[in-house]
PDB file of N, CA and C in Angstrom:
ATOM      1  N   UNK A   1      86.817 113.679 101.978  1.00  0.00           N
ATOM      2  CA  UNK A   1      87.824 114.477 101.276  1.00  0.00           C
ATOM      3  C   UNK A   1      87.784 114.144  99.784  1.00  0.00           C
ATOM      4  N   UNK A   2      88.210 114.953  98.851  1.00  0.00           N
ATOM      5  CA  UNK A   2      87.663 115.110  97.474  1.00  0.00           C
ATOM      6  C   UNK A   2      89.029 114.257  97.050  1.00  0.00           C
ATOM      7  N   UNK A   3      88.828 113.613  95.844  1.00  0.00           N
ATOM      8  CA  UNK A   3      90.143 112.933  95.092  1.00  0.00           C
ATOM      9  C   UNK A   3      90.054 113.559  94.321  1.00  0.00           C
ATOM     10  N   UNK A   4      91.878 113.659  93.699  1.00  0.00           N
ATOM     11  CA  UNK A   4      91.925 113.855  92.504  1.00  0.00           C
ATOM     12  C   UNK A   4      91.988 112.727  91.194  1.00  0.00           C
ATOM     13  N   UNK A   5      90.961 113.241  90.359  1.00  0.00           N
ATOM     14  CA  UNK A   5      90.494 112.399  89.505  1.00  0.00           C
ATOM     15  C   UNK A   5      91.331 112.446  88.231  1.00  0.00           C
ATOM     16  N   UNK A   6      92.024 111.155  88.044  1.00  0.00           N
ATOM     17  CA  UNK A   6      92.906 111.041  86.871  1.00  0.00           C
ATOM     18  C   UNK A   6      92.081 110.223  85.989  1.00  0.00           C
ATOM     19  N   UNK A   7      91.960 110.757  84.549  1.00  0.00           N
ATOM     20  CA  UNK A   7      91.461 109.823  83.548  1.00  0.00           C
ATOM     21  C   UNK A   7      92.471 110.002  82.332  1.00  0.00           C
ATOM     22  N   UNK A   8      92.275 108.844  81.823  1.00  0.00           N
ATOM     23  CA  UNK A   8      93.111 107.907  80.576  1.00  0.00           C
ATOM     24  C   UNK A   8      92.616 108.246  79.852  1.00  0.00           C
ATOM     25  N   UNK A   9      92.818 108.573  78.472  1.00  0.00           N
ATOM     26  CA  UNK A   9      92.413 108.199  77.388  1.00  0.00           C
ATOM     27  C   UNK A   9      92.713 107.055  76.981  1.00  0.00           C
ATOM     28  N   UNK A  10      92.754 106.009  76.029  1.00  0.00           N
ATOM     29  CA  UNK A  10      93.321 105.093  75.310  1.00  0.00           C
ATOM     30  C   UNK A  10      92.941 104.564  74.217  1.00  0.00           C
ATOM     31  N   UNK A  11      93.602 103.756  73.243  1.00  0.00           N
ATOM     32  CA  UNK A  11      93.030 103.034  72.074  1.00  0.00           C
ATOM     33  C   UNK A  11      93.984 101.636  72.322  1.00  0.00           C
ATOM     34  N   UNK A  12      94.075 100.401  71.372  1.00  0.00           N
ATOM     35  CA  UNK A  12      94.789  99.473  71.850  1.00  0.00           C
ATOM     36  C   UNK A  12      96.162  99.756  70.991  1.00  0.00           C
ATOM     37  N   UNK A  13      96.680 100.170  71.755  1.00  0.00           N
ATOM     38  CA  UNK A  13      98.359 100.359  71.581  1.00  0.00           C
ATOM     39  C   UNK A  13      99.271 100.061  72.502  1.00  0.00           C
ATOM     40  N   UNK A  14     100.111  99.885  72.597  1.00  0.00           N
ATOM     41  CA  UNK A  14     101.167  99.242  73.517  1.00  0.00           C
ATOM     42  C   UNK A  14     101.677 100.635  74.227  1.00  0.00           C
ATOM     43  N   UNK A  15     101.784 101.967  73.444  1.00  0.00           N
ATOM     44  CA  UNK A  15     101.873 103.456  74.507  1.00  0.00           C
ATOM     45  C   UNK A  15     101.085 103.605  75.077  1.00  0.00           C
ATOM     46  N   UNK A  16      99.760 103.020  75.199  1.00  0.00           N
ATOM     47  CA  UNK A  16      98.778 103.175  75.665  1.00  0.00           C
ATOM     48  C   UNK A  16      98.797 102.266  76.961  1.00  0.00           C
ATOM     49  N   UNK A  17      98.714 101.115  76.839  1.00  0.00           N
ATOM     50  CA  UNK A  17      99.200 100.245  77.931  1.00  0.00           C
ATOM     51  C   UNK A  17     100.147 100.791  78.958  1.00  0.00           C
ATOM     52  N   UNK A  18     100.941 100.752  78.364  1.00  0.00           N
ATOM     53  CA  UNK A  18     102.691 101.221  79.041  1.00  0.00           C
ATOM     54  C   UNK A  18     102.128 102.861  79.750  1.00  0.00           C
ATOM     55  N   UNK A  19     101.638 103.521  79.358  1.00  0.00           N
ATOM     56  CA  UNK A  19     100.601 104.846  80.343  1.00  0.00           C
ATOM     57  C   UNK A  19      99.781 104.620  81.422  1.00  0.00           C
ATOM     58  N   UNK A  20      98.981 103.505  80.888  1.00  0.00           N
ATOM     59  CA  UNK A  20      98.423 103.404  82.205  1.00  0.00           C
ATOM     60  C   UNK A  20      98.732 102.183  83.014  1.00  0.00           C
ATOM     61  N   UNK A  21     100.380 101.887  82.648  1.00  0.00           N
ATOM     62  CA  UNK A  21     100.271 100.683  83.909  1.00  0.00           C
ATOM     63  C   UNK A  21     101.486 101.490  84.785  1.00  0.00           C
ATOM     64  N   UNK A  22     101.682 102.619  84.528  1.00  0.00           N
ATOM     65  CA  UNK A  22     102.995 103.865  84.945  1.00  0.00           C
ATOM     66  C   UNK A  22     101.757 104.401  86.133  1.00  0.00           C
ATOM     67  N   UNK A  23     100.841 104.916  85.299  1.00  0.00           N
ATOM     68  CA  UNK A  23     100.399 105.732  86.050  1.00  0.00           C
ATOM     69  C   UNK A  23      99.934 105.114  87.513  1.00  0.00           C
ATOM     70  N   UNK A  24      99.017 103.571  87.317  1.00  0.00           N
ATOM     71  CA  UNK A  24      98.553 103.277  88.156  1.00  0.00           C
ATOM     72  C   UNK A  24      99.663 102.742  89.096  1.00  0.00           C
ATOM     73  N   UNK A  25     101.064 102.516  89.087  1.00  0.00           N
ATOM     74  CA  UNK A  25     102.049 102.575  89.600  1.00  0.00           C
ATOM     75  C   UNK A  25     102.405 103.525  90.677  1.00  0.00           C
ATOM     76  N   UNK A  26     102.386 104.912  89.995  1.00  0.00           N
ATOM     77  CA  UNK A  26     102.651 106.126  90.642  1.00  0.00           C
ATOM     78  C   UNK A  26     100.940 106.729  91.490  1.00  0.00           C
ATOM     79  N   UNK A  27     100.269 105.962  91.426  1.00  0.00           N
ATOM     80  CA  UNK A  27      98.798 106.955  91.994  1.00  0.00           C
ATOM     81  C   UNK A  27      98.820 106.769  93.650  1.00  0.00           C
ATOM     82  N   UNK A  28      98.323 107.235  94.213  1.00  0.00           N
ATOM     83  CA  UNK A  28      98.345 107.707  95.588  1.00  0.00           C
ATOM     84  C   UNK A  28      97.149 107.396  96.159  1.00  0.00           C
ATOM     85  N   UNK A  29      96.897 107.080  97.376  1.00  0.00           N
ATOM     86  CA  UNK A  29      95.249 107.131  97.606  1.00  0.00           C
ATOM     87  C   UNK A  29      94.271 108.304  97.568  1.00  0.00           C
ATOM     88  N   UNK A  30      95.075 109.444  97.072  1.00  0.00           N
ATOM     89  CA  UNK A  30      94.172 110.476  97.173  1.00  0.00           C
ATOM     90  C   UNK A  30      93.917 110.473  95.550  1.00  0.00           C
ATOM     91  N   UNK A  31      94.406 109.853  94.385  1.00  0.00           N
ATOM     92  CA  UNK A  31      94.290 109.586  93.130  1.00  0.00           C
ATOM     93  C   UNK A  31      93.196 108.869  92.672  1.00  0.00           C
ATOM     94  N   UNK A  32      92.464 109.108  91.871  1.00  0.00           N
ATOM     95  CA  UNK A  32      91.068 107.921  91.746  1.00  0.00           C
ATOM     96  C   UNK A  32      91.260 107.768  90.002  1.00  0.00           C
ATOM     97  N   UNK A  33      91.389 106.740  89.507  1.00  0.00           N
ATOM     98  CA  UNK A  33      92.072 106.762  88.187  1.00  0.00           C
ATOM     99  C   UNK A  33      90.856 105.689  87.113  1.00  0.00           C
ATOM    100  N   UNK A  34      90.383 106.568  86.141  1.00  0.00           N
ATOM    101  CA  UNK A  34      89.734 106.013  85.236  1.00  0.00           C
ATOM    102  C   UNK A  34      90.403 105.681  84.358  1.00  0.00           C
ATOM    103  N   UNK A  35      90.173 104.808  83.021  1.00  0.00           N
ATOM    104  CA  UNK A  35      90.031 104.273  81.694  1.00  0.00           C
ATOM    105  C   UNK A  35      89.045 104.301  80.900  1.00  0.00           C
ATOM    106  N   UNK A  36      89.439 105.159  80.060  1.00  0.00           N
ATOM    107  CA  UNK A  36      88.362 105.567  78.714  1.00  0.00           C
ATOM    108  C   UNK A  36      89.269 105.019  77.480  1.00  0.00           C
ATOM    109  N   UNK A  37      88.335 103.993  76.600  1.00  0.00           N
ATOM    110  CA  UNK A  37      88.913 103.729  75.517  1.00  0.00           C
ATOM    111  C   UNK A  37      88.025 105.030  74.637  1.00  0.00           C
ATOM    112  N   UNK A  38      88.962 105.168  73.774  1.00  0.00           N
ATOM    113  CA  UNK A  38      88.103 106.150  72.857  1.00  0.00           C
ATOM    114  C   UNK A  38      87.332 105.861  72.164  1.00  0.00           C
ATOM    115  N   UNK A  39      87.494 104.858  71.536  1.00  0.00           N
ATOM    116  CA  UNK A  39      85.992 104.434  70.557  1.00  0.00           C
ATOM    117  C   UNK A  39      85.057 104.618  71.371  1.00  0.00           C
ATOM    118  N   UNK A  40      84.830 104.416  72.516  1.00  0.00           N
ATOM    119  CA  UNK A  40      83.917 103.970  73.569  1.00  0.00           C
ATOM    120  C   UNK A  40      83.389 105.339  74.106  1.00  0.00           C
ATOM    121  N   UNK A  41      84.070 106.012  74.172  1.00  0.00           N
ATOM    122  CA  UNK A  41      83.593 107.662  75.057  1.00  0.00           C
ATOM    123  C   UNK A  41      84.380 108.590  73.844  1.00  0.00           C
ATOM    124  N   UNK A  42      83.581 108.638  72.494  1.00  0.00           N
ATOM    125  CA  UNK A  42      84.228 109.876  71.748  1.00  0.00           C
ATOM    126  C   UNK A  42      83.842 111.429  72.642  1.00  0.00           C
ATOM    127  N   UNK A  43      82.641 111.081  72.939  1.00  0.00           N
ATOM    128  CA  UNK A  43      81.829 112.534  73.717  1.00  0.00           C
ATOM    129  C   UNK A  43      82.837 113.217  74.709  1.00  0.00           C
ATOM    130  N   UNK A  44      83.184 112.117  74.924  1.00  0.00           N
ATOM    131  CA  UNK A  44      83.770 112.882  76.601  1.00  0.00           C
ATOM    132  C   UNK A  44      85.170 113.368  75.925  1.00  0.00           C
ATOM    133  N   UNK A  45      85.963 112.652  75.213  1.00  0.00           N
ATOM    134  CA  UNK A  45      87.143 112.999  74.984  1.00  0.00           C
ATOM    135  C   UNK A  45      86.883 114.333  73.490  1.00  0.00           C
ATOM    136  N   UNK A  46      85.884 114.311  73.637  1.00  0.00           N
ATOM    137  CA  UNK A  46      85.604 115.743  72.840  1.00  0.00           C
ATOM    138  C   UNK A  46      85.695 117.046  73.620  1.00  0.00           C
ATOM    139  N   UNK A  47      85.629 116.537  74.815  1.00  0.00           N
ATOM    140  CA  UNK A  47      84.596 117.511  75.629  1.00  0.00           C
ATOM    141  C   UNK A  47      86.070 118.009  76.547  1.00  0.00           C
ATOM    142  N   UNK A  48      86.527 117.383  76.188  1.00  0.00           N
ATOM    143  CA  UNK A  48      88.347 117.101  76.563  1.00  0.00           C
ATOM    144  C   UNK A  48      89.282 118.101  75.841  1.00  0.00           C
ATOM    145  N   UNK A  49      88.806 117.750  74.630  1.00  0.00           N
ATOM    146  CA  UNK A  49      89.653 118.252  72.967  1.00  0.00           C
ATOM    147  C   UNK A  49      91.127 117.273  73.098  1.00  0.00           C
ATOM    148  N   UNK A  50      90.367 115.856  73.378  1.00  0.00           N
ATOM    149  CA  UNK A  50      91.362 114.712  72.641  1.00  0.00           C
ATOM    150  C   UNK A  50      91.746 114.705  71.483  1.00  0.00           C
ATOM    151  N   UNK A  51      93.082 114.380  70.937  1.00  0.00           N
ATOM    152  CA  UNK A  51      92.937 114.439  69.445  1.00  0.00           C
ATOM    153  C   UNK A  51      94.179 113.526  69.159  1.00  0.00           C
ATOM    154  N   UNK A  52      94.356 112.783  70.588  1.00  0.00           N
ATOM    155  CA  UNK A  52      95.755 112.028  70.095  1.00  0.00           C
ATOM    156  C   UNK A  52      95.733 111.090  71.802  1.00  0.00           C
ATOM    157  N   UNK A  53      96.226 109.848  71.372  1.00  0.00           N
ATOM    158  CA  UNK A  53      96.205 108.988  72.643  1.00  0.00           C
ATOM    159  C   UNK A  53      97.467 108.032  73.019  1.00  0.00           C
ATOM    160  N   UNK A  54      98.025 108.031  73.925  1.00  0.00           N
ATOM    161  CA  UNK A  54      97.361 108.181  75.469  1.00  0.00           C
ATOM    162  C   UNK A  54      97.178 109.827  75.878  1.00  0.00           C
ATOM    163  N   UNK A  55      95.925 110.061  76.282  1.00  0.00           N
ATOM    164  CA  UNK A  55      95.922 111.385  76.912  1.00  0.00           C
ATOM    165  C   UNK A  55      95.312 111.391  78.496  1.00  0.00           C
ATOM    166  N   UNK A  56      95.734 112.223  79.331  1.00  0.00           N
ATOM    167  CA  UNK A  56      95.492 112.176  80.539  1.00  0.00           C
ATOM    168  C   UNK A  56      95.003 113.360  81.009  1.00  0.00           C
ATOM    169  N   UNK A  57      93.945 113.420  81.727  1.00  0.00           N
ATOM    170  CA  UNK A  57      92.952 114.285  82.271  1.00  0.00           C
ATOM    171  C   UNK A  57      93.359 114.389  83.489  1.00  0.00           C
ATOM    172  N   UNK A  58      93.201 115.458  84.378  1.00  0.00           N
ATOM    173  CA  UNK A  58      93.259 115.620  85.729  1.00  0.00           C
ATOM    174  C   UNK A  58      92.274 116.702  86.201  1.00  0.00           C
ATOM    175  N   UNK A  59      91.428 115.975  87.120  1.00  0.00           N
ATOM    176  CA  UNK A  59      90.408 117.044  87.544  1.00  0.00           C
ATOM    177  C   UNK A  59      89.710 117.490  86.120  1.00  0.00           C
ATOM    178  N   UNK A  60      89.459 116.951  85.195  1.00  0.00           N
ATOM    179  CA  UNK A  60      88.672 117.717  83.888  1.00  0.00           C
ATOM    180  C   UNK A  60      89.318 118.564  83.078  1.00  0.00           C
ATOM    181  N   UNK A  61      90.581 118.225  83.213  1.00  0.00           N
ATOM    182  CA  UNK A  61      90.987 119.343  82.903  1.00  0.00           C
ATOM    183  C   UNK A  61      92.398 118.555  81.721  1.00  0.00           C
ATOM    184  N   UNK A  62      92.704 118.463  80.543  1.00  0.00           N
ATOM    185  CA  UNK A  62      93.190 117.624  79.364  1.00  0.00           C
ATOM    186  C   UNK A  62      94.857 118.124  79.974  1.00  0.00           C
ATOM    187  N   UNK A  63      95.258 117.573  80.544  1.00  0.00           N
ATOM    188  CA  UNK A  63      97.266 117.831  81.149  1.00  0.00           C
ATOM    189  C   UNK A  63      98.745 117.402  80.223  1.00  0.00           C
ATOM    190  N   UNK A  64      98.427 116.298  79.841  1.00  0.00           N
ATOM    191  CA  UNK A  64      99.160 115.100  78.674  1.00  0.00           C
ATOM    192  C   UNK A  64      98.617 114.637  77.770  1.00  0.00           C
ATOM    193  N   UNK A  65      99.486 114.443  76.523  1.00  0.00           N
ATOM    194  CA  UNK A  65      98.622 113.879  75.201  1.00  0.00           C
ATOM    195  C   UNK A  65     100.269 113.074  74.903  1.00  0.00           C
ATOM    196  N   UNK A  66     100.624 112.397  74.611  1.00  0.00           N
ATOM    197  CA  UNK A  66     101.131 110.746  74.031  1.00  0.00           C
ATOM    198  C   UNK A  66     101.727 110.503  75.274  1.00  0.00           C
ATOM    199  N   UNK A  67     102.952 109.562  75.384  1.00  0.00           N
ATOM    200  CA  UNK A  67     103.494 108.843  76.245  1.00  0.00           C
ATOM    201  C   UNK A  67     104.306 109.837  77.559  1.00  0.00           C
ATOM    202  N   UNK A  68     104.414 109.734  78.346  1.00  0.00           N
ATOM    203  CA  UNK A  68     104.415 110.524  79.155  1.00  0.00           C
ATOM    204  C   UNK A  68     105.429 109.751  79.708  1.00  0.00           C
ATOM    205  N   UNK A  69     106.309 110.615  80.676  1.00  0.00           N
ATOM    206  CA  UNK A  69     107.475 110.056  81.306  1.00  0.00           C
ATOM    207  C   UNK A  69     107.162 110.395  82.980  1.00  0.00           C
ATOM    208  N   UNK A  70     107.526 109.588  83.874  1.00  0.00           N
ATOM    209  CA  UNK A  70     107.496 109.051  85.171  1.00  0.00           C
ATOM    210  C   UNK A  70     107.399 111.041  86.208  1.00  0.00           C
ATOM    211  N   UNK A  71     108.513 111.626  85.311  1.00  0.00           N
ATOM    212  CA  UNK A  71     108.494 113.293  86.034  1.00  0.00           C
ATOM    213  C   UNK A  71     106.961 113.838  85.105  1.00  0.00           C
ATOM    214  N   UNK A  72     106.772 114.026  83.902  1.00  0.00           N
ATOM    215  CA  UNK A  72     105.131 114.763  84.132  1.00  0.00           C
ATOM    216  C   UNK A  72     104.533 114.378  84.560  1.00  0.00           C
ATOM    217  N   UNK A  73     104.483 112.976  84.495  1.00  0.00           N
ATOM    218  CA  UNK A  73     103.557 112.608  85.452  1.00  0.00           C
ATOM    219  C   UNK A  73     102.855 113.372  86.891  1.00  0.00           C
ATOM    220  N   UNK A  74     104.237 113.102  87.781  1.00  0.00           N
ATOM    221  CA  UNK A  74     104.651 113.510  88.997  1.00  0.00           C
ATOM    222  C   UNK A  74     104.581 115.099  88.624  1.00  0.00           C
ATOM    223  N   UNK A  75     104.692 115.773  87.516  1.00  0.00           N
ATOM    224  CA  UNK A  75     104.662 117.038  87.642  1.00  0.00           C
ATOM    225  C   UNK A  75     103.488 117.434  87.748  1.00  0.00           C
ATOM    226  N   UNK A  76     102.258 116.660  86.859  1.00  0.00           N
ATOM    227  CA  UNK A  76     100.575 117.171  87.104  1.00  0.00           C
ATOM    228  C   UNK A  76     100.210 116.451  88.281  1.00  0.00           C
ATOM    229  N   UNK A  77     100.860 116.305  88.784  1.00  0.00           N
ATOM    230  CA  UNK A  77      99.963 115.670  90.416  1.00  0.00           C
ATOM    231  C   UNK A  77      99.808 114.576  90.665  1.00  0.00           C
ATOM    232  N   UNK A  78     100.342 113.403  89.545  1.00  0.00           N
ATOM    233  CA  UNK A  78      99.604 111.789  90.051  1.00  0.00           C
ATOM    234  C   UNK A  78     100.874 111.249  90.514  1.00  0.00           C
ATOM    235  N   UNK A  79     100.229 111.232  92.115  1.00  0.00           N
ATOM    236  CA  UNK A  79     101.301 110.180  92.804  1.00  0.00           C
ATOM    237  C   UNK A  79     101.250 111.092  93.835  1.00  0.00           C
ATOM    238  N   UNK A  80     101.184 112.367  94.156  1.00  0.00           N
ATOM    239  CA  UNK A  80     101.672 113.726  94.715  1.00  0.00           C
ATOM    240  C   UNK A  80      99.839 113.369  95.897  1.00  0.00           C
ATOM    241  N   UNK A  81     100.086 113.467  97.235  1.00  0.00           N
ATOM    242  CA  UNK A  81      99.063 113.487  97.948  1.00  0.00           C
ATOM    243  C   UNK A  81      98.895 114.881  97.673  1.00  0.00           C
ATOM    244  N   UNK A  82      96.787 114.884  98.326  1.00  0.00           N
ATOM    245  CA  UNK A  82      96.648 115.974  98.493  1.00  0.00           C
ATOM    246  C   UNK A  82      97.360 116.693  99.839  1.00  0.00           C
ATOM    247  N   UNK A  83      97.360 118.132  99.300  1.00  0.00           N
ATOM    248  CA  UNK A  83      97.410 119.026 100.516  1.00  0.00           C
ATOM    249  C   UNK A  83      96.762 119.955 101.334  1.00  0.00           C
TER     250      UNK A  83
END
């Protein structure tokens, strides 16, 4: 069965932290959750149209851009099994 694939953006910031220690909080086993620092993967977060961090990807697809609260989260799907 296919996961849904959550990816991070990040740089070292403390909103940044505080994003992905929420998210990996709220993820589900059907959730498969990366970390991309940006210096590190400009390509991909181009390929994104990152332009501000913490940003969060779902399925490839760019959902959230800064700090995010516990309901969007839960509103783009992380935490939410598949159906």
């Amino acid at each position: 069965m296919a996961k849904r694939q959550v990816e991070i953006f990040i740089a070292d910031c403390p909103l940044c932290e505080e994003t992905v220690q929420m998210v990996q909080e709220l993820t589900c086993p059907d959730c498969e959750v990366s970390v991309y620092k940006l210096r590190q993967e400009q390509e991909k977060a181009q390929q994104y149209g990152v332009n501000a961090v913490p940003a969060i990807a779902i399925n490839g697809e760019l959902v959230l851009t800064g700090k995010p609260s516990r309901e969007q989260l839960q509103a783009v799907g992380v935490g939410q099994p598949l159906s």
